[in-house]
Protein backbone atom coordinates (compact mmCIF):
# COMPACT_ATOMS: atom_id res chain seq x y z
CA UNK A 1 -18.91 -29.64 11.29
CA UNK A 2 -21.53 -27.59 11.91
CA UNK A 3 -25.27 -28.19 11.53
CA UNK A 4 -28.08 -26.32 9.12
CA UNK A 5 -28.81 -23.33 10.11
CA UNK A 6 -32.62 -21.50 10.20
CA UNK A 7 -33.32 -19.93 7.01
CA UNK A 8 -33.87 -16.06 6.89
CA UNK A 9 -35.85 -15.48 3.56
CA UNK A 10 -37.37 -17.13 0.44
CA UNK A 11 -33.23 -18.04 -1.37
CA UNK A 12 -31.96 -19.17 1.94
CA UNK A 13 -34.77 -21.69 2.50
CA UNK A 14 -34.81 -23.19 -1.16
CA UNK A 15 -30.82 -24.07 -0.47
CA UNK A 16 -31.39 -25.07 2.99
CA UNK A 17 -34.03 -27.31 1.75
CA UNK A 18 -32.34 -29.16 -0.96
CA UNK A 19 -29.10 -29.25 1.09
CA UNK A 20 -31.46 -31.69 3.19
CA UNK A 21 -32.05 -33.85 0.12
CA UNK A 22 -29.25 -36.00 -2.42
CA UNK A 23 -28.10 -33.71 -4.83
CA UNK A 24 -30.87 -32.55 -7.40
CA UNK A 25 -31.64 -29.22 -9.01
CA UNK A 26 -31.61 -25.83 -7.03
CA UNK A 27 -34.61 -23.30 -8.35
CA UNK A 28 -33.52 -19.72 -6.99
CA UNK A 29 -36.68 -17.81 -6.19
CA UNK A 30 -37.66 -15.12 -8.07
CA UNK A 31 -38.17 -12.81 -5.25
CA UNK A 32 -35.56 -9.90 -4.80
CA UNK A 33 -32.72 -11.11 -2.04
CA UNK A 34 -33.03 -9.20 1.37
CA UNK A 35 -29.56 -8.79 2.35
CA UNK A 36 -30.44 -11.37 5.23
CA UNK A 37 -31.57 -14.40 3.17
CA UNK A 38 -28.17 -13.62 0.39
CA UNK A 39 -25.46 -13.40 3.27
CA UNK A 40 -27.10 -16.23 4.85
CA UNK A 41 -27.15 -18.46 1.59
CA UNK A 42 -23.67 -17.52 0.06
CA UNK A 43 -22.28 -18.39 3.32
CA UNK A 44 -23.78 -21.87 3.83
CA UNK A 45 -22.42 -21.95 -0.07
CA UNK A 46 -18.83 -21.69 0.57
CA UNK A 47 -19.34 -23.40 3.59
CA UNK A 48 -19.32 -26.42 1.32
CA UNK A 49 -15.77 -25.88 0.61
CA UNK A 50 -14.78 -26.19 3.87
CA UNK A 51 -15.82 -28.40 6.54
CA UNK A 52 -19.80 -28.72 5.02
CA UNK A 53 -22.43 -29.39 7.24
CA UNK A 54 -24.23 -32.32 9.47
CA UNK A 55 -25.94 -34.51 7.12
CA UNK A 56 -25.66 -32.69 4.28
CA UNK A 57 -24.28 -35.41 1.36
CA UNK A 58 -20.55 -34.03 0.10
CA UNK A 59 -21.18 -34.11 -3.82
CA UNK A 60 -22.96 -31.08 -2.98
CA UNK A 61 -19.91 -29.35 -3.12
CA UNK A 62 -19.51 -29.42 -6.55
CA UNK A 63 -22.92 -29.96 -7.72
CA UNK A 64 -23.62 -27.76 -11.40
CA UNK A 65 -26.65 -27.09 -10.01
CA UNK A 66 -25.80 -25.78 -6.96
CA UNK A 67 -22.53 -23.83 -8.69
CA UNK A 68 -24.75 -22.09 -11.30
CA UNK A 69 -27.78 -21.14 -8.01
CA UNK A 70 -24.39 -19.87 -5.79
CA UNK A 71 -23.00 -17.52 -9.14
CA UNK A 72 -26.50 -16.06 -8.87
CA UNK A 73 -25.94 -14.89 -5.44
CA UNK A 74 -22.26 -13.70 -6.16
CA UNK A 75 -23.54 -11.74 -8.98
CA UNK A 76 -25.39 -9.53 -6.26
CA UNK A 77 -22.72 -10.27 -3.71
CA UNK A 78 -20.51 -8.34 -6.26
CA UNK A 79 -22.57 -5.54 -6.97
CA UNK A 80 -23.04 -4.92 -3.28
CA UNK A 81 -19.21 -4.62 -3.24
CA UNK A 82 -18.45 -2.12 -5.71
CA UNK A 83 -21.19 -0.36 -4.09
CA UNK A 84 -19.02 -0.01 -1.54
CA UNK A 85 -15.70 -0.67 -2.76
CA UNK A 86 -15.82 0.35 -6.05
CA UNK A 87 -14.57 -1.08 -8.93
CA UNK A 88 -10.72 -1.60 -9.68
CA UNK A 89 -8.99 1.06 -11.15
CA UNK A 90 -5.42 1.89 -13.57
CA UNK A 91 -2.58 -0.29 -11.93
CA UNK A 92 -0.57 2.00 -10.04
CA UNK A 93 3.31 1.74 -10.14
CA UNK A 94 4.14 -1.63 -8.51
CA UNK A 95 6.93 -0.09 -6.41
CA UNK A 96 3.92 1.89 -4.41
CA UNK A 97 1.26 -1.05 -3.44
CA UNK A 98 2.90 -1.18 0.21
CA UNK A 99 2.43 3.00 0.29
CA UNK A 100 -0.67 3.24 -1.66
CA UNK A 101 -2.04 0.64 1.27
CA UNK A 102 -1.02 2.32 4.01
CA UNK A 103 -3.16 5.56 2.26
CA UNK A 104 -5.96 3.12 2.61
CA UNK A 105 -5.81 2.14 5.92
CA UNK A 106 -5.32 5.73 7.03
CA UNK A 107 -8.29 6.81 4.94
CA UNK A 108 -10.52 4.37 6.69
CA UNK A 109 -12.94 6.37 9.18
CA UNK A 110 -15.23 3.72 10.61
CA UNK A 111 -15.33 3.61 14.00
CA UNK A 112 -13.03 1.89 16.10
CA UNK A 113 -14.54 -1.22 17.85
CA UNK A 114 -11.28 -2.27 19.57
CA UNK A 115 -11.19 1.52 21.03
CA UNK A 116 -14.61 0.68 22.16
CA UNK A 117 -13.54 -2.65 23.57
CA UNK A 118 -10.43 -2.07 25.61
CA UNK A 119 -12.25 1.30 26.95
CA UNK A 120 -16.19 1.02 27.45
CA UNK A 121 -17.56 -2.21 26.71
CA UNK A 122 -19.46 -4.22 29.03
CA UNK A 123 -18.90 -8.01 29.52
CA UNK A 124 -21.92 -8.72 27.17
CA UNK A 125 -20.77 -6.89 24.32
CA UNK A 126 -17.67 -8.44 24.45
CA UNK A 127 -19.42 -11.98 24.16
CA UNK A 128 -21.19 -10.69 21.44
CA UNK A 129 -17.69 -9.44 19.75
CA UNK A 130 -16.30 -13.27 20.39
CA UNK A 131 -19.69 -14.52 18.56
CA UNK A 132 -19.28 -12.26 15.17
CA UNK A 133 -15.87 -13.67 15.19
CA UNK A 134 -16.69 -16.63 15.60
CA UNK A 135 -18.03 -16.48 12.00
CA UNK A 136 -13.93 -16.36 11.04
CA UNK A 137 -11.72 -16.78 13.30
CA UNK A 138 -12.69 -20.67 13.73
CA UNK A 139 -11.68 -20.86 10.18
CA UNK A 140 -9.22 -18.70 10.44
CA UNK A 141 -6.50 -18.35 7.51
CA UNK A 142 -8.29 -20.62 5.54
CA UNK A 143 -9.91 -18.33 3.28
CA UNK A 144 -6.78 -16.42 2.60
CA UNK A 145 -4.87 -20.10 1.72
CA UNK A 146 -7.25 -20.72 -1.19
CA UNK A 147 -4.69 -17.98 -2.39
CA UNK A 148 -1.45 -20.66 -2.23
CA UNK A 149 -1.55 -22.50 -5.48
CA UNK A 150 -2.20 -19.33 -7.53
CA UNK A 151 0.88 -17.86 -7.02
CA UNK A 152 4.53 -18.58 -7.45
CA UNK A 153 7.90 -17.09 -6.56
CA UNK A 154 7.95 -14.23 -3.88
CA UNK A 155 4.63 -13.44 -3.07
CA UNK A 156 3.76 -17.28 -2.57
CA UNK A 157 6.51 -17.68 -0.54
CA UNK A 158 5.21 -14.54 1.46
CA UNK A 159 1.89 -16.31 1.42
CA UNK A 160 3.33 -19.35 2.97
CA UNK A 161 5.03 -17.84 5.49
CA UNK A 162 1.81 -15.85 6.75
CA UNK A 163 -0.24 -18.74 7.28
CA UNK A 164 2.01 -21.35 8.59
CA UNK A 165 2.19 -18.75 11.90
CA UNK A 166 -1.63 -19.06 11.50
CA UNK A 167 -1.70 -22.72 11.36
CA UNK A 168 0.86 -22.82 14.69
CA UNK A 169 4.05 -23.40 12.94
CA UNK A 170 2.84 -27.32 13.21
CA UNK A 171 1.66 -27.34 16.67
CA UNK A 172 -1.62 -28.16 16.61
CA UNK A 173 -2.24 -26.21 20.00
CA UNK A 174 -1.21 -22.92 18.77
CA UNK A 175 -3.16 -22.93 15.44
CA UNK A 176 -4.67 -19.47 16.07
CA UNK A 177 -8.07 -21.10 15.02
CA UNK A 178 -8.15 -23.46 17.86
CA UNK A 179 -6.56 -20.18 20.41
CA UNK A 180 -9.58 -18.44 19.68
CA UNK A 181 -11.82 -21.44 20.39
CA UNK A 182 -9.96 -21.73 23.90
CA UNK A 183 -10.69 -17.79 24.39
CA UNK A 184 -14.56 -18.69 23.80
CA UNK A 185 -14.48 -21.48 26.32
CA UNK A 186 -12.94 -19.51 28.80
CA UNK A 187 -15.56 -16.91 28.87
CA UNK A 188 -18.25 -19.34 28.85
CA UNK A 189 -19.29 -19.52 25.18
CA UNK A 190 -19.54 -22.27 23.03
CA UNK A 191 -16.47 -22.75 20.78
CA UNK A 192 -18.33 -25.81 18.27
CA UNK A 193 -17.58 -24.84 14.76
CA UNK A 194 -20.88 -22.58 13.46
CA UNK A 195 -22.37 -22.74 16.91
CA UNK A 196 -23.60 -19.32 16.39
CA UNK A 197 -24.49 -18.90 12.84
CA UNK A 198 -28.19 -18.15 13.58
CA UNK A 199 -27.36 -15.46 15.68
CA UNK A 200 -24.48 -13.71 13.51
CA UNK A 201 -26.19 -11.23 11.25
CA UNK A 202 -25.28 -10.65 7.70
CA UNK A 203 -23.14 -7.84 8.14
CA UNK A 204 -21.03 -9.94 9.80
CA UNK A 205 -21.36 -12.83 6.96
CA UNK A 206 -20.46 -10.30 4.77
CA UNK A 207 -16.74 -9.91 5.97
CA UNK A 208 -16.33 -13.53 5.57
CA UNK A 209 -18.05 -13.99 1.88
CA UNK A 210 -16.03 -11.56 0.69
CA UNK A 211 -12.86 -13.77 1.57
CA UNK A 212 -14.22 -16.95 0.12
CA UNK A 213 -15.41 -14.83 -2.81
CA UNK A 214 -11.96 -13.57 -3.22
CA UNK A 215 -10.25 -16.81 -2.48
CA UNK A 216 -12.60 -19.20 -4.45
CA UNK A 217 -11.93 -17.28 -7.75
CA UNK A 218 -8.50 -16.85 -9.55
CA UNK A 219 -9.63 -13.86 -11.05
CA UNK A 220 -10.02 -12.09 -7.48
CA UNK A 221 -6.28 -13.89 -6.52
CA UNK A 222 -4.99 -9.54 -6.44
CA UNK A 223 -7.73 -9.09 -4.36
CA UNK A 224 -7.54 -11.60 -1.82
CA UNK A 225 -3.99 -10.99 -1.55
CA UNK A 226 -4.90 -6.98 -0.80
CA UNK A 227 -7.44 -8.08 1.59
CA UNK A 228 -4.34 -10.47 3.41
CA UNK A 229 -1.94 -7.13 3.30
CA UNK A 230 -4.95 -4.60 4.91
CA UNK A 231 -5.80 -7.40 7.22
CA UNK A 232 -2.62 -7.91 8.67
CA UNK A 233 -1.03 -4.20 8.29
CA UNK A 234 -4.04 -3.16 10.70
CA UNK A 235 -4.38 -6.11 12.79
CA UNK A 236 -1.54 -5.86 15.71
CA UNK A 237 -2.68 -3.01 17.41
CA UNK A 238 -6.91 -3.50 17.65
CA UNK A 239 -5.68 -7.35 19.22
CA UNK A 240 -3.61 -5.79 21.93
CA UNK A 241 -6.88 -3.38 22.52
CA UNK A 242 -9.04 -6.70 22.35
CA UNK A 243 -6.66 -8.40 25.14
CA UNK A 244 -6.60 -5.12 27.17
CA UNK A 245 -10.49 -5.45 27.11
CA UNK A 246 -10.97 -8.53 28.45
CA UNK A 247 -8.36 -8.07 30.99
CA UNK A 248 -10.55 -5.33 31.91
CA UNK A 249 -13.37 -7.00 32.69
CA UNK A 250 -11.72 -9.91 34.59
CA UNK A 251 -11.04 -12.07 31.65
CA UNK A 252 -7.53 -12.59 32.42
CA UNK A 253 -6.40 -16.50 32.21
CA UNK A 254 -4.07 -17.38 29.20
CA UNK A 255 -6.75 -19.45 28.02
CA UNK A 256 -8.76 -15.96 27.53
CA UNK A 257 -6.16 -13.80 26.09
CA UNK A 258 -3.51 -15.44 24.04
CA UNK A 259 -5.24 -15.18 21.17
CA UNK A 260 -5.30 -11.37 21.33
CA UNK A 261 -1.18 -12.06 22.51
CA UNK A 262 -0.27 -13.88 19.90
CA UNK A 263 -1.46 -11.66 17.20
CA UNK A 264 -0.02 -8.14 18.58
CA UNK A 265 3.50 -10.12 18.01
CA UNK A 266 2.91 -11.96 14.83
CA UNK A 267 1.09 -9.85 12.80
CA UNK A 268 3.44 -6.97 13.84
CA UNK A 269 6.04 -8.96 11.85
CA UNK A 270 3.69 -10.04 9.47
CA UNK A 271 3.06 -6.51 8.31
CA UNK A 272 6.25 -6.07 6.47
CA UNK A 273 6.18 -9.12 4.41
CA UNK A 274 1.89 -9.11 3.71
CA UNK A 275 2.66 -5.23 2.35
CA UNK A 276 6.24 -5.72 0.58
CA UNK A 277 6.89 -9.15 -0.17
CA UNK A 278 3.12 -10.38 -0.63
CA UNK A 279 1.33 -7.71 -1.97
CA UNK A 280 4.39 -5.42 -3.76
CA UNK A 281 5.84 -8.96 -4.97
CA UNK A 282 2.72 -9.84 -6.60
CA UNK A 283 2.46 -6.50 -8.53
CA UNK A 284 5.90 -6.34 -9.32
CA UNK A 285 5.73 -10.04 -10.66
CA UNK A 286 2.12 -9.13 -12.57
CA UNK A 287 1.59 -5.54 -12.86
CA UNK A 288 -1.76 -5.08 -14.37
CA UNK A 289 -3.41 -7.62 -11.14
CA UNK A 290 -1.76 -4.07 -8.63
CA UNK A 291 -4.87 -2.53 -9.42
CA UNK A 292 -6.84 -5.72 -7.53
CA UNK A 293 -4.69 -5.67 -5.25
CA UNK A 294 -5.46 -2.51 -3.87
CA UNK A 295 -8.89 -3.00 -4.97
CA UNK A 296 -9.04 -6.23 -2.31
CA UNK A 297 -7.69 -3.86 0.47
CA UNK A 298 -10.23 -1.17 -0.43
CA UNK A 299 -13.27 -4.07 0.01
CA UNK A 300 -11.48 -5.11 3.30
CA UNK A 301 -12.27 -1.45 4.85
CA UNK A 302 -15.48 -1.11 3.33
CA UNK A 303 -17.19 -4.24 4.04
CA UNK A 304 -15.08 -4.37 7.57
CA UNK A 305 -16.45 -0.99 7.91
CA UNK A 306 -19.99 -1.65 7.66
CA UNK A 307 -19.87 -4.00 10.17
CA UNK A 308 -18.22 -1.88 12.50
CA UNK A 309 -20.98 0.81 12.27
CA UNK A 310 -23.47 -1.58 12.61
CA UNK A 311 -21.87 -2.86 16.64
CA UNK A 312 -21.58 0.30 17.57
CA UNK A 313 -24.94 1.87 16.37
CA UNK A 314 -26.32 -1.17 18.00
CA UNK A 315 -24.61 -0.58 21.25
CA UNK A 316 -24.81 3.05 21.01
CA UNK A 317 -28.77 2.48 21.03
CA UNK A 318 -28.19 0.11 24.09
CA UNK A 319 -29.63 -3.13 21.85
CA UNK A 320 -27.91 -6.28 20.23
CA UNK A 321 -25.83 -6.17 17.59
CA UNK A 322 -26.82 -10.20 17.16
CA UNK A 323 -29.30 -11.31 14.84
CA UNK A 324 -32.48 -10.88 15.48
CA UNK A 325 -31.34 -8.77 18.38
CA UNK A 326 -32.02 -11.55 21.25
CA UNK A 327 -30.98 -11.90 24.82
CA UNK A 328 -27.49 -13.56 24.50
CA UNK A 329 -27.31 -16.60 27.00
CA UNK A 330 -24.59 -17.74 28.54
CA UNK A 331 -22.96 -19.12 31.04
């Protein structure tokens, strides 16, 4: 459980603030949301739904209150989206959603961070890599499962399959969650759920609230379940560049890379099923929700993609791509 963290504008404070109280009515200020104070407050939002935070009484959760100030900031989460994103289109033919993702992925032309990683980076970007991820990969899968109980047949089964490699297969040691907490101890960061939050910026938030978003609502189940397909189509080769990276730079004990090991061999097989059986079962089962689907894959690479500009502008500069742009500390 992680504990409250500083507030970075006017909407983040007023939550923050009455999170520290019992349950009562939430004001949103009427000040326009920096992009800051919304990531920051949508995240601490949906953070309710999963393991909450330090002191912070549990009928929060579902609080009206609270539900009606949190649609506020979706409704300009949302926008910022199809910004991006766009909006989703005419459902293609449900015998191309594995093809028509593949066209997305090789559209995508952000730049490569993994390249970056396994070829350039120093030791202290990688540590600041570890801390953005942080943000999901501590809760990782569990955005994605809020997917489960909205679908039936093939594409649940598909669903099922995905995450119970994420969750270890029931060993409670390989739960790719807890791997990545043993890569951030072995490099000398802390590995306490939300340790970080202050210093992951909203960019990186971002690429997490648009999971929950998508998994939270049954009306974004087609795009959470593009978002799963992208995620893992694209996924085996930037780990094996991750692991290469760290290898690099002396990080070489299993505790270090079997995170990045595990998921160049499991997501290579999870490829198939997230693009045929998951994501082509769903819009063969439900044509009309194909369109979301490949809507959900197109906000993967746009809101992925932002973030990716923003580490390597940062880098590129020779500054921090952490918030607030500090000196990262650690052992």
């Amino acid at each position: 459980m992680a504990i409250l963290p500083q507030p970075r504008g006017p909407v983040s404070e007023a939550l923050l603030t009455a999170l520290q109280q019992p349950p009562e009515p939430v004001e949103l200020p009427t000040e326009p949301i920096d992009f800051e104070d919304l990531q920051l407050a949508l995240y601490c939002c949906y953070e309710l739904h999963y393991r909450g935070f330090e002191g912070v009484d549990d009928a929060w959760e579902w609080d009206p209150g609270l539900l009606a100030f949190r649609a506020v900031l979706e409704a300009a989460f949302e926008a910022d989206v199809h910004e991006l994103a766009g909006t989703p289109g005419e459902p293609p033919e449900p015998g191309r959603i594995d093809v028509e993702i593949r066209e997305i992925m090789q559209a995508d032309d952000a730049p490569s961070v993994s390249t970056y990683i396994e070829r350039e980076a120093t030791r202290e970007q990688v540590l600041e890599f570890l801390i953005h991820r942080s943000a999901y990969q501590l809760k990782e899968a569990d955005p994605h499962s809020w997917a489960i109980p909205r679908l039936h047949g093939v594409p649940k089964a598909a669903l099922v399959e995905i995450q119970a490699d994420e969750y270890g297969e029931g060993r409670p040691e390989q739960v790719h969650a807890q791997l990545f907490a043993r890569t951030m101890d072995a490099v000398g960061l802390d590995s306490a759920y939300g340790a970080y939050l202050d210093r992951i910026p909203g960019v990186t938030l971002a690429t997490v609230n648009l999971m929950s978003w998508m998994g939270l609502h049954r009306r974004r189940r087609g795009g959470i379940v593009g978002h799963l397909a992208l995620f893992e189509m694209t996924s085996a080769i930037p780990n094996r560049r991750y692991g290469s990276g760290l290898r690099r730079l002396g990080w070489e004990s299993e505790d270090a890379v079997a995170f990045f090991d595990v998921h160049v061999v499991a997501d290579a097989v999870h490829e198939s099923i997230a693009a045929v059986d998951l994501a082509g079962g769903l819009a063969k089962q439900d044509p009309k929700l194909g369109a979301d689907v490949l809507w959900g894959a197109r906000a993967l690479t746009a809101i992925d993609g932002r973030w990716s500009r923003h580490m390597m502008e940062r880098w590129e500069a020779g500054g921090s791509s952490l918030h607030d742009g500090g000196v990262l500390s650690h052992s």
